[in-house]
N, C-alpha and C. Protein backbone atom coordinates (compact mmCIF):
# COMPACT_ATOMS: atom_id res chain seq x y z
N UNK A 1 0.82 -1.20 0.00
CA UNK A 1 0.00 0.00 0.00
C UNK A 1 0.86 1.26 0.00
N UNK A 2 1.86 1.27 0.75
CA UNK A 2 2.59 2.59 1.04
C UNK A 2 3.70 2.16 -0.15
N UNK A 3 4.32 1.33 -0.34
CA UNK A 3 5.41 1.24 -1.56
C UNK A 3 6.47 2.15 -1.38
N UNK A 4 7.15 1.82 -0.01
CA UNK A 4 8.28 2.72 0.48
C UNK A 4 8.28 3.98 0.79
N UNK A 5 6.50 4.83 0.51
CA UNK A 5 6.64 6.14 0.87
C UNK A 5 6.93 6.31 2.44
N UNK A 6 6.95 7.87 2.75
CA UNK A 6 7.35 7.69 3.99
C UNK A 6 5.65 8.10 4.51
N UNK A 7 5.42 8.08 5.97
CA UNK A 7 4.46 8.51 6.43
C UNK A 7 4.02 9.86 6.05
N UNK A 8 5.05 10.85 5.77
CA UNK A 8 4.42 11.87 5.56
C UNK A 8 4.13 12.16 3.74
N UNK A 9 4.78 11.34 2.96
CA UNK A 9 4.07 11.34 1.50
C UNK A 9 2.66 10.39 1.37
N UNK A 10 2.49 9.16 2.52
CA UNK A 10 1.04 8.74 2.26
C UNK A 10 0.39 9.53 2.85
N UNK A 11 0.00 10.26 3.79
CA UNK A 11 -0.76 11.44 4.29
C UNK A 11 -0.99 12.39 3.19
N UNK A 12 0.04 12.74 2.81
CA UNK A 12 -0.62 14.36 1.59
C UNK A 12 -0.89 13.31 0.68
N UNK A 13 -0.77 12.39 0.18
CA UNK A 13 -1.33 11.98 -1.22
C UNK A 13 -3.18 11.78 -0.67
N UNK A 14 -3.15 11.11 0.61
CA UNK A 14 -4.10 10.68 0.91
C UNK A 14 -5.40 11.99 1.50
N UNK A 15 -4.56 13.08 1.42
CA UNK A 15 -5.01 14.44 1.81
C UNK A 15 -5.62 15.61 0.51
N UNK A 16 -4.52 15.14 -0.17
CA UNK A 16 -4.72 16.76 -1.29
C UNK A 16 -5.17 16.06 -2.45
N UNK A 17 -6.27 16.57 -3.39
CA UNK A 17 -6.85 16.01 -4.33
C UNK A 17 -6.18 16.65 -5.41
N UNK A 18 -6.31 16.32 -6.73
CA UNK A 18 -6.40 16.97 -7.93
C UNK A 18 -7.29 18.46 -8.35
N UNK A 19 -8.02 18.03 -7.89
CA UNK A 19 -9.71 19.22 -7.84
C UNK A 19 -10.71 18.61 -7.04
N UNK A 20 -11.71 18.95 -7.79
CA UNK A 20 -12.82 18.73 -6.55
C UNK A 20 -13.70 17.48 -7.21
N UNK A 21 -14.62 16.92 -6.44
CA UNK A 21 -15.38 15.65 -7.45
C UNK A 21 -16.35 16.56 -7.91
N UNK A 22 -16.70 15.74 -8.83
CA UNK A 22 -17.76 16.34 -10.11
C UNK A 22 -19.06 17.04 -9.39
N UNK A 23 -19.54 16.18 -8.07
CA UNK A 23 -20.71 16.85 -7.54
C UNK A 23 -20.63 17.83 -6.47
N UNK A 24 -19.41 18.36 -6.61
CA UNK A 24 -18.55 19.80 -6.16
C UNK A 24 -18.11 20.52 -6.70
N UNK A 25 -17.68 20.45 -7.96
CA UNK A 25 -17.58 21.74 -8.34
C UNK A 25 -18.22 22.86 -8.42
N UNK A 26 -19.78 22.52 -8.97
CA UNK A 26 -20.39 23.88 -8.79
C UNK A 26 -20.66 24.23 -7.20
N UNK A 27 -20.53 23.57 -6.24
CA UNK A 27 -20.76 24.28 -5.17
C UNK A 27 -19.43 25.30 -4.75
N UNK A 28 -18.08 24.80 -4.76
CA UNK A 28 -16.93 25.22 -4.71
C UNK A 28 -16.63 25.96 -5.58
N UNK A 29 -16.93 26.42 -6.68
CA UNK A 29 -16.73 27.88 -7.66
C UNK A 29 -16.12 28.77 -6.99
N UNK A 30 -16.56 29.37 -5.57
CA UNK A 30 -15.98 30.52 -5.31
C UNK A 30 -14.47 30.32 -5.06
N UNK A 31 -14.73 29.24 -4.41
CA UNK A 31 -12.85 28.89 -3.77
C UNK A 31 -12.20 28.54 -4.76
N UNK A 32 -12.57 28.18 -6.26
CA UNK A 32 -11.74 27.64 -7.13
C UNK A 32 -10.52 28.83 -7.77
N UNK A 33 -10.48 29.69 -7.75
CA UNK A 33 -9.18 30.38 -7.78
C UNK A 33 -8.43 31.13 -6.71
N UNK A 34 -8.92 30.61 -5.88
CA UNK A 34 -8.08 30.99 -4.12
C UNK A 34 -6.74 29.40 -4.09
N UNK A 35 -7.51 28.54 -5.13
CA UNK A 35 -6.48 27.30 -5.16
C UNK A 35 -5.03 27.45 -5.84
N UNK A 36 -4.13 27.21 -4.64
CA UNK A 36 -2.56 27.41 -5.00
C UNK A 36 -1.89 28.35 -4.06
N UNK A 37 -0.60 28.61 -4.20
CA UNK A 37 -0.07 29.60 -2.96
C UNK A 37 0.03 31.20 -3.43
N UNK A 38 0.29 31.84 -2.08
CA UNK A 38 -0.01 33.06 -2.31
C UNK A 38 0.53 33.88 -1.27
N UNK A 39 1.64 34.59 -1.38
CA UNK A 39 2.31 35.79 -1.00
C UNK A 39 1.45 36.98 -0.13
N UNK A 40 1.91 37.30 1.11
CA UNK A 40 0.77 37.60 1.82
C UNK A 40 1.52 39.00 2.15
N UNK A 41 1.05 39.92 2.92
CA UNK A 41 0.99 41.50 3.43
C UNK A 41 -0.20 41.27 4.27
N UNK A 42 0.73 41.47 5.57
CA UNK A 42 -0.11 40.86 6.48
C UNK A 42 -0.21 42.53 7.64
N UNK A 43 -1.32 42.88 8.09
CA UNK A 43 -1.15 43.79 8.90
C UNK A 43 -2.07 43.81 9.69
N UNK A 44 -1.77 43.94 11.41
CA UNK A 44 -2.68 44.26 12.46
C UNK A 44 -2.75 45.68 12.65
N UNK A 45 -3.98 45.44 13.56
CA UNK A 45 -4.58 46.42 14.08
C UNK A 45 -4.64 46.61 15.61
N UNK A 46 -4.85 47.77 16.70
CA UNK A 46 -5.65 47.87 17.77
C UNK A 46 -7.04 47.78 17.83
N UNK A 47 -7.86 48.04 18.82
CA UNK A 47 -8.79 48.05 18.87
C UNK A 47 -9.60 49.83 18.05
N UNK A 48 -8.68 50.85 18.05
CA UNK A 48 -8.69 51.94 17.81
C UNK A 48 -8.50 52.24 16.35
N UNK A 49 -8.09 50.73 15.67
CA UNK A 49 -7.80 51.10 14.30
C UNK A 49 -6.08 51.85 13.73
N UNK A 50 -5.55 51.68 14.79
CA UNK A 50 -3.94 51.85 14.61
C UNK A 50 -3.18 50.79 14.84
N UNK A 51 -2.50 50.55 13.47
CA UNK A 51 -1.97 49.92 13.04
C UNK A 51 -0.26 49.56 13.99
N UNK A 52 -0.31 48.03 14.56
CA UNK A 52 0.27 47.39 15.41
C UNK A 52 1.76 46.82 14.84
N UNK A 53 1.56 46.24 13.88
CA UNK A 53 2.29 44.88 13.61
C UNK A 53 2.41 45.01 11.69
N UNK A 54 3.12 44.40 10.96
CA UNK A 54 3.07 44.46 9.61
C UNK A 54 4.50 43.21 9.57
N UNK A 55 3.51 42.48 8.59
CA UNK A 55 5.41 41.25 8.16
C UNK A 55 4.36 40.43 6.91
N UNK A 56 5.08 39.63 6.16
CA UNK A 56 5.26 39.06 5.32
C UNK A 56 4.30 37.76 5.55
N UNK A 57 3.63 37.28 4.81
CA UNK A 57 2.79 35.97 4.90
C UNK A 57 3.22 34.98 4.05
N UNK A 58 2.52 34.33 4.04
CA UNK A 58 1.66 32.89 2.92
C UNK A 58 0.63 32.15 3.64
N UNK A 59 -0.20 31.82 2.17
CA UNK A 59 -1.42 31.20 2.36
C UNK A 59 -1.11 30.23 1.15
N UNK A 60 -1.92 29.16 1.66
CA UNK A 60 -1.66 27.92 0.58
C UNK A 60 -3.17 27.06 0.52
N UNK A 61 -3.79 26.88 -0.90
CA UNK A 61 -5.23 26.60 -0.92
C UNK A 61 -4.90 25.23 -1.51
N UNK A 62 -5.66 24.02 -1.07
CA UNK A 62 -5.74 23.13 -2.15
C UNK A 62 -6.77 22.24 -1.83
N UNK A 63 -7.39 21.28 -2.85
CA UNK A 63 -8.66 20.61 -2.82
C UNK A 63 -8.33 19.54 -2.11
N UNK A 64 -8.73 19.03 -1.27
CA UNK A 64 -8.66 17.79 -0.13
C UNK A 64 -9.93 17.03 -0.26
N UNK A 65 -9.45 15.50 0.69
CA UNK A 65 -10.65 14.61 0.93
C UNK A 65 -11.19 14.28 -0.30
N UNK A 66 -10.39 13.98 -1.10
CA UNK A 66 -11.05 13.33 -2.51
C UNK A 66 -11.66 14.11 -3.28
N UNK A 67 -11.27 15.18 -2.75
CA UNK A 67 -12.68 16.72 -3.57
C UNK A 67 -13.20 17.24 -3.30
N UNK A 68 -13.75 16.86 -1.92
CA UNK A 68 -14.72 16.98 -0.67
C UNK A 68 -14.79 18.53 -0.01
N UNK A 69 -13.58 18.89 -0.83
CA UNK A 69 -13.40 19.76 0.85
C UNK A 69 -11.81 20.64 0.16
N UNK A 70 -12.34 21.97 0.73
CA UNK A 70 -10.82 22.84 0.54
C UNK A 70 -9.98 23.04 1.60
N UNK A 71 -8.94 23.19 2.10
CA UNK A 71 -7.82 23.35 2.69
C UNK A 71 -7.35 24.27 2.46
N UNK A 72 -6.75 25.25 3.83
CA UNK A 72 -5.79 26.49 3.32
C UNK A 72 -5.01 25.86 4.72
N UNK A 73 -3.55 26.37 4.43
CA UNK A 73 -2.73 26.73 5.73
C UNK A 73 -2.47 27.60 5.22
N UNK A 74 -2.61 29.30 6.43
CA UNK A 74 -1.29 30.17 6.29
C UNK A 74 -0.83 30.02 7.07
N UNK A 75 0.68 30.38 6.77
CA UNK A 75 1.98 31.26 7.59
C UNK A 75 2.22 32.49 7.97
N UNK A 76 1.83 33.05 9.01
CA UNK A 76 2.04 34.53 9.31
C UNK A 76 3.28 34.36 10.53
N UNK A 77 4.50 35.02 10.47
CA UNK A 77 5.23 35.51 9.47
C UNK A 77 5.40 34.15 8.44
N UNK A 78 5.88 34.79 7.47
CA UNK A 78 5.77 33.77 6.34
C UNK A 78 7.30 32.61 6.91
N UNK A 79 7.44 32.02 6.32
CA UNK A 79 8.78 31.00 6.46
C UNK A 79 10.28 31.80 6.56
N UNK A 80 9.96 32.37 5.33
CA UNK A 80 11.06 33.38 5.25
C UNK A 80 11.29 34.49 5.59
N UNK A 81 10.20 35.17 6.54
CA UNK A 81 10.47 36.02 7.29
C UNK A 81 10.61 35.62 8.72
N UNK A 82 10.67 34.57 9.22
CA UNK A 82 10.98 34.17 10.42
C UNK A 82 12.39 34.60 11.66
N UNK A 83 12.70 34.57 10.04
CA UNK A 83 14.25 34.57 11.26
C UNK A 83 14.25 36.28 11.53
N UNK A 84 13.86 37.13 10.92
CA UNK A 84 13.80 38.53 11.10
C UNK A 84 12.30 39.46 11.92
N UNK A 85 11.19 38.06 11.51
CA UNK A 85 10.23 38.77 12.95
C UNK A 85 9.40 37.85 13.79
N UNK A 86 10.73 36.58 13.67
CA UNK A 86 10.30 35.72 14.85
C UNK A 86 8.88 34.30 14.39
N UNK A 87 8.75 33.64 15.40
CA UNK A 87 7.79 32.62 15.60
C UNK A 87 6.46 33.17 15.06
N UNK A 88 5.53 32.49 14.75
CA UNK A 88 4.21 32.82 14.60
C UNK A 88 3.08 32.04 14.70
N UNK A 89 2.42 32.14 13.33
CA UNK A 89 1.63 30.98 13.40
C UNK A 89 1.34 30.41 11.76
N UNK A 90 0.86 28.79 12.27
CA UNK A 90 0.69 28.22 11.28
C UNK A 90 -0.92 27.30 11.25
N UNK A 91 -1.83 28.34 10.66
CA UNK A 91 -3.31 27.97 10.74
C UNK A 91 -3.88 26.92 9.70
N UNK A 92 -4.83 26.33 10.03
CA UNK A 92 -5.42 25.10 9.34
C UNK A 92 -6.97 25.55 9.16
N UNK A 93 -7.56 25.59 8.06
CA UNK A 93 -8.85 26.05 7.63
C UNK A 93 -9.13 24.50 6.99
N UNK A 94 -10.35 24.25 6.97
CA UNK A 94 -10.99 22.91 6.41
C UNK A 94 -12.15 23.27 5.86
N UNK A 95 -13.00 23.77 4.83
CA UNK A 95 -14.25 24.10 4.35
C UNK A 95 -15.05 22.48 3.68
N UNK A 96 -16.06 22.31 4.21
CA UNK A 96 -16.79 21.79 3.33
C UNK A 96 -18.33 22.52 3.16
N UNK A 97 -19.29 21.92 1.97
CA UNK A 97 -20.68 22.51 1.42
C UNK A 97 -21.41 21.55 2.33
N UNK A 98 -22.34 22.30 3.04
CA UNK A 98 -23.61 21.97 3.50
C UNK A 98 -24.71 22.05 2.30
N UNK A 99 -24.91 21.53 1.92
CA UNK A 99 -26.50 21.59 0.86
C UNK A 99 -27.87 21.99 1.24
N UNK A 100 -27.83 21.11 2.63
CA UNK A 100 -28.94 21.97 3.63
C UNK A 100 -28.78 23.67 4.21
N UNK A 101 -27.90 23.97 4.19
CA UNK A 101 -27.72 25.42 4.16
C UNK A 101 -27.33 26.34 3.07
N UNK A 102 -26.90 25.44 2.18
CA UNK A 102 -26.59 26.56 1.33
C UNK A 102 -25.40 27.28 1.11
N UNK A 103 -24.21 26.72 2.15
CA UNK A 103 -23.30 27.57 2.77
C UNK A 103 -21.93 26.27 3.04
N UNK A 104 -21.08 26.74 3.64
CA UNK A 104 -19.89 26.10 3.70
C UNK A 104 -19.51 25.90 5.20
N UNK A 105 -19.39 24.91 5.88
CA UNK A 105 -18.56 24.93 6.84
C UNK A 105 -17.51 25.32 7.40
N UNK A 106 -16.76 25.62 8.23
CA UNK A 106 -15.79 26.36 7.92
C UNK A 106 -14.97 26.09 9.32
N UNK A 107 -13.75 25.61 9.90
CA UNK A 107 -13.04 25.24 10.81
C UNK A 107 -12.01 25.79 10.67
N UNK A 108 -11.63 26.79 11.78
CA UNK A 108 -9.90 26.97 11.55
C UNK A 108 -9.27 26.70 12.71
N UNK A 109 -8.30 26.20 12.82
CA UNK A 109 -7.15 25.67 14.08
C UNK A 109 -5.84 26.58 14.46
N UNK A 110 -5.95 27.01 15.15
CA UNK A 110 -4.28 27.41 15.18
C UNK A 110 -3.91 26.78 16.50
N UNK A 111 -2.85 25.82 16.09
CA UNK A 111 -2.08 25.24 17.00
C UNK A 111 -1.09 25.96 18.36
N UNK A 112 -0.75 27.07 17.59
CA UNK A 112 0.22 27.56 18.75
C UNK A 112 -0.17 28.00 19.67
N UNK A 113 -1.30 28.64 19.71
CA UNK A 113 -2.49 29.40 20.84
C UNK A 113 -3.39 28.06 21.49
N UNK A 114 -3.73 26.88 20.72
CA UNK A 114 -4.88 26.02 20.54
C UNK A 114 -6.36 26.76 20.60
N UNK A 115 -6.63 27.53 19.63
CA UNK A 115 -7.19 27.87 19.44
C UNK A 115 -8.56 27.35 17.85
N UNK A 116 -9.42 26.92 18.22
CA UNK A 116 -10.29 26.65 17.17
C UNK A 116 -11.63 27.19 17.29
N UNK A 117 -11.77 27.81 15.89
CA UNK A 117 -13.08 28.78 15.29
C UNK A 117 -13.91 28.24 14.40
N UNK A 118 -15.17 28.15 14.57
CA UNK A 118 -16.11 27.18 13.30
C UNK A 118 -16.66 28.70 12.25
N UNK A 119 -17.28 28.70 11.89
CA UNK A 119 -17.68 29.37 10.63
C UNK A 119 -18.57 28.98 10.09
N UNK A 120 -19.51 29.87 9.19
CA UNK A 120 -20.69 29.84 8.14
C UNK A 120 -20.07 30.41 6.85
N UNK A 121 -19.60 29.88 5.82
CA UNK A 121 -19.39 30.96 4.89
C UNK A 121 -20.08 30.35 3.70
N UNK A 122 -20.39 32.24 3.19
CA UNK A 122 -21.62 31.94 2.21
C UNK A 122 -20.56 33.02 1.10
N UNK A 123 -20.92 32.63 -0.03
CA UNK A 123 -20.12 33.52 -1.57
C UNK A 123 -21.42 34.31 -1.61
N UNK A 124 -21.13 35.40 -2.03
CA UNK A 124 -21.66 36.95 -2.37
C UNK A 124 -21.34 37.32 -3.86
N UNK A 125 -21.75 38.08 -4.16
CA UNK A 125 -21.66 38.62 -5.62
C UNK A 125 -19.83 38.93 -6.03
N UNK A 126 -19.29 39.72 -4.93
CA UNK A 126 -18.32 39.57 -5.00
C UNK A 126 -17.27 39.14 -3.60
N UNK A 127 -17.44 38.78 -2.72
CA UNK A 127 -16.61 38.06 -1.65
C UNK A 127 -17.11 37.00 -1.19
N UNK A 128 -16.27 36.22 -0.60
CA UNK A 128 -16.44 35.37 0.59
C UNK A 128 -17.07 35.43 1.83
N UNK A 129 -17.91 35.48 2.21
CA UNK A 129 -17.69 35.84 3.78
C UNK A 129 -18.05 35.00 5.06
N UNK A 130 -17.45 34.67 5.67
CA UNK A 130 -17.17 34.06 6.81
C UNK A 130 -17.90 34.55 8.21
N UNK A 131 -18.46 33.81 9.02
CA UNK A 131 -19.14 34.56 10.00
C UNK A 131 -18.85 33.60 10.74
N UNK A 132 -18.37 33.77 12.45
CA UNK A 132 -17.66 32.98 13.31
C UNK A 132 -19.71 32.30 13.99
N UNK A 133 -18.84 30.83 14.34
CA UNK A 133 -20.66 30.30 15.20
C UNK A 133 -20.10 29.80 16.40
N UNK A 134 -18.85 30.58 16.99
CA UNK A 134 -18.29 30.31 18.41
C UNK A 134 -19.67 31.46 19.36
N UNK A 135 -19.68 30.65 20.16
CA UNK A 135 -20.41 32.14 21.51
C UNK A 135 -18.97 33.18 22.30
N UNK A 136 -18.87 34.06 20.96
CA UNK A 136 -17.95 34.63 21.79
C UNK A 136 -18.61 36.14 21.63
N UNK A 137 -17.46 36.69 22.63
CA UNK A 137 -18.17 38.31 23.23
C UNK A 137 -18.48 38.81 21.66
N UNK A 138 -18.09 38.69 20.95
CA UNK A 138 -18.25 39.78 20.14
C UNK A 138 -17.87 38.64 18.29
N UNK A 139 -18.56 39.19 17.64
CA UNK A 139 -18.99 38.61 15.95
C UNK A 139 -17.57 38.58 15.04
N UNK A 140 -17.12 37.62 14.61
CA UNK A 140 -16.22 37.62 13.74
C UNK A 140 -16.35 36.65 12.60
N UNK A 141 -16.18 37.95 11.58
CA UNK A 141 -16.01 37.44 10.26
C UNK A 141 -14.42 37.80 9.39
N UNK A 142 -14.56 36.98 8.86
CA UNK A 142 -13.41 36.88 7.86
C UNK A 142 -13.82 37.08 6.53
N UNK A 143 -13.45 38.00 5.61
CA UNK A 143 -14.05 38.49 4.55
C UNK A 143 -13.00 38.16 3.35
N UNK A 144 -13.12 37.49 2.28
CA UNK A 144 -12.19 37.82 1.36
C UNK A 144 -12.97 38.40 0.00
N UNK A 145 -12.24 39.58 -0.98
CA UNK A 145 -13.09 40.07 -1.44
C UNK A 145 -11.49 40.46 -2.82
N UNK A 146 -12.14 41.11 -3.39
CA UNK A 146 -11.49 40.98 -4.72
C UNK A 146 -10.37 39.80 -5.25
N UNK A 147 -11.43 38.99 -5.24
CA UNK A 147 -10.76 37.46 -5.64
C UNK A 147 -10.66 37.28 -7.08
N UNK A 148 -9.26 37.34 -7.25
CA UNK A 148 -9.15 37.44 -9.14
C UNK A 148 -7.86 36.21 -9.03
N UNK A 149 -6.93 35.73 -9.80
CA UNK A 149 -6.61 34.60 -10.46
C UNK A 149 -5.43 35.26 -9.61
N UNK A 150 -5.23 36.42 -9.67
CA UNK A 150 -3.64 37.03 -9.55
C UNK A 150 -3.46 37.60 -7.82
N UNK A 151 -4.36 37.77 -7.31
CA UNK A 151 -4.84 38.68 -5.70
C UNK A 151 -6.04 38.66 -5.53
N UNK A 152 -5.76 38.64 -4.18
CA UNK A 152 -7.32 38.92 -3.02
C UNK A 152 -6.49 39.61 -1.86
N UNK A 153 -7.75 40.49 -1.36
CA UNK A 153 -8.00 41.00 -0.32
C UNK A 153 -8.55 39.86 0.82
N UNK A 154 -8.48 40.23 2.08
CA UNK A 154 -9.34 39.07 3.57
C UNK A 154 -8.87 40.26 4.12
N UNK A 155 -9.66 40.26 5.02
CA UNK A 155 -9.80 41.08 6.80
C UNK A 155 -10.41 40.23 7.49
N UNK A 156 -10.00 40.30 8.89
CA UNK A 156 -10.69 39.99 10.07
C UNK A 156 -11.45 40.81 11.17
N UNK A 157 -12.65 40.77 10.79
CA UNK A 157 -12.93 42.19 11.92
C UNK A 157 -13.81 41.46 12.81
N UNK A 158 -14.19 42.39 13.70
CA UNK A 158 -15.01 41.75 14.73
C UNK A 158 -16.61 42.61 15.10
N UNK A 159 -17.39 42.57 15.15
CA UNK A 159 -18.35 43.12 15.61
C UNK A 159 -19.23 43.05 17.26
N UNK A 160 -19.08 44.17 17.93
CA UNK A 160 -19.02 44.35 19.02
C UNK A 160 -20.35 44.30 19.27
N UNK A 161 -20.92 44.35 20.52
CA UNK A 161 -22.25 44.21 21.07
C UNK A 161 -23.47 45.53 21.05
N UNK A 162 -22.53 46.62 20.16
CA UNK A 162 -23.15 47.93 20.03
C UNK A 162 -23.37 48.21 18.34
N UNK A 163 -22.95 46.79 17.36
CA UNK A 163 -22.21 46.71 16.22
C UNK A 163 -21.42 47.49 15.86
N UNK A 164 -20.43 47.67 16.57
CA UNK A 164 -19.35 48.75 16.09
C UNK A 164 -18.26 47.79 15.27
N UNK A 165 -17.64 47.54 13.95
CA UNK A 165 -17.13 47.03 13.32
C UNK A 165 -15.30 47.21 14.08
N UNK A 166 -15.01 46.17 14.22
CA UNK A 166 -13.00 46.76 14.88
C UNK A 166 -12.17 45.79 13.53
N UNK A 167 -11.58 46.35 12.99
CA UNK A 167 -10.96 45.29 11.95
C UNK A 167 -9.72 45.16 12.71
N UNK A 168 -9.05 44.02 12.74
CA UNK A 168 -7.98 43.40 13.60
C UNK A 168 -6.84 43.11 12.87
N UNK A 169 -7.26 42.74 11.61
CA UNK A 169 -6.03 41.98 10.46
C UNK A 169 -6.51 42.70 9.25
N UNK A 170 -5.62 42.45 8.16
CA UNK A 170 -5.82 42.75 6.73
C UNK A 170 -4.99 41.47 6.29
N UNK A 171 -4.72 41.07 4.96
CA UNK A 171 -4.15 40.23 4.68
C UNK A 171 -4.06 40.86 2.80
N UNK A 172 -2.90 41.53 1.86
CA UNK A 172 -2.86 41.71 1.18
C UNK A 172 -2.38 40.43 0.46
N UNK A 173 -3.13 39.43 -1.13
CA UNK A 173 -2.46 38.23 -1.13
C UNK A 173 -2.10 38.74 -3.06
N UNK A 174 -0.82 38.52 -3.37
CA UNK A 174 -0.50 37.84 -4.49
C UNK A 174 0.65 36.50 -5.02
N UNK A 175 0.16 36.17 -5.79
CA UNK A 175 0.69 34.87 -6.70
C UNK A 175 2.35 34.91 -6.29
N UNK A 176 2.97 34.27 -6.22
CA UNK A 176 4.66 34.37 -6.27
C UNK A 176 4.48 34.11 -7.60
N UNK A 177 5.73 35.18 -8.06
CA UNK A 177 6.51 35.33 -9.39
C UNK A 177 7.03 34.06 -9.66
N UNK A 178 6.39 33.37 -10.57
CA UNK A 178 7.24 31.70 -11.21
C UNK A 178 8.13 32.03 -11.72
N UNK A 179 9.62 30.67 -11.31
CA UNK A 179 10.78 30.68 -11.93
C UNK A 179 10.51 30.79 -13.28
């Protein structure tokens, strides 16, 4: 079965698909060009809207579970900015289509905090958007929005109990320049 791979090449084979199965694609349309890696501009915020923190990303999309299902990990700081602004994090997103809703599931992990967030995300005319279904103090969505082949925009903001909008992150994403 394994044919000398090591544990960690039967895992991603057994993880990352080609694309999606046939009775997914049209539900997955929106995510279908978020698939592949992507060069990040990553910037926080305070609660005040002044700007904290700024370093280098990556995000990496690909079709999982036989088709089933999309996958992102980012890297904030990216790999290669590590050694110049330190440790960070390395997040795990898992989407699959609910049919009964209409909408996407949505799980993200970050290990270094242990921290995990579920999600509703529904495609819009033109974004993504993500709406947190944790009971926490205050509403968070994750938005990605000018999604073209080459860049996207995402923010993370939060909505407070008065709806006052606090955006926390930005995430500027383009394509790395191929050799």
């Amino acid at each position: 079965m394994t044919d000398g791979a090591t544990a960690a090449e039967v895992f991603a084979g057994l993880m990352v698909s080609d694309g999606p199965r046939d009775e997914y694609e049209k539900a997955f349309e929106p995510f279908a060009p978020l698939i592949g890696s992507w060069d990040l501009d990553v910037t926080w915020y305070d609660d005040d809207g002044n700007l904290t923190r700024q370093t280098k990303g990556e995000w990496h999309f690909a079709w999982v579970l036989d088709g089933r299902a999309v996958a992102d990990i980012w890297i904030t700081p990216s790999r290669a900015a590590r050694a110049t602004d330190g440790d960070g994090e390395w997040g795990l997103s898992i989407r699959i289509h609910d049919p009964e809703l209409d909408a996407f599931r949505s799980t993200w992990m970050g290990p270094k905090a242990a921290f995990v967030m579920t999600f509703i995300a529904r495609a819009e005319a033109d974004s993504i958007r993500l709406e947190s279904r944790e009971p926490l103090a205050t509403k968070t969505r994750w938005i990605f929005t000018g999604i073209t082949e080459t860049g996207f925009h995402w923010r993370n903001e939060d909505e407070d109990a008065d709806g006052n909008i606090i955006v926390r992150q930005r995430f500027v994403a383009t394509r790395p320049a191929q050799p």
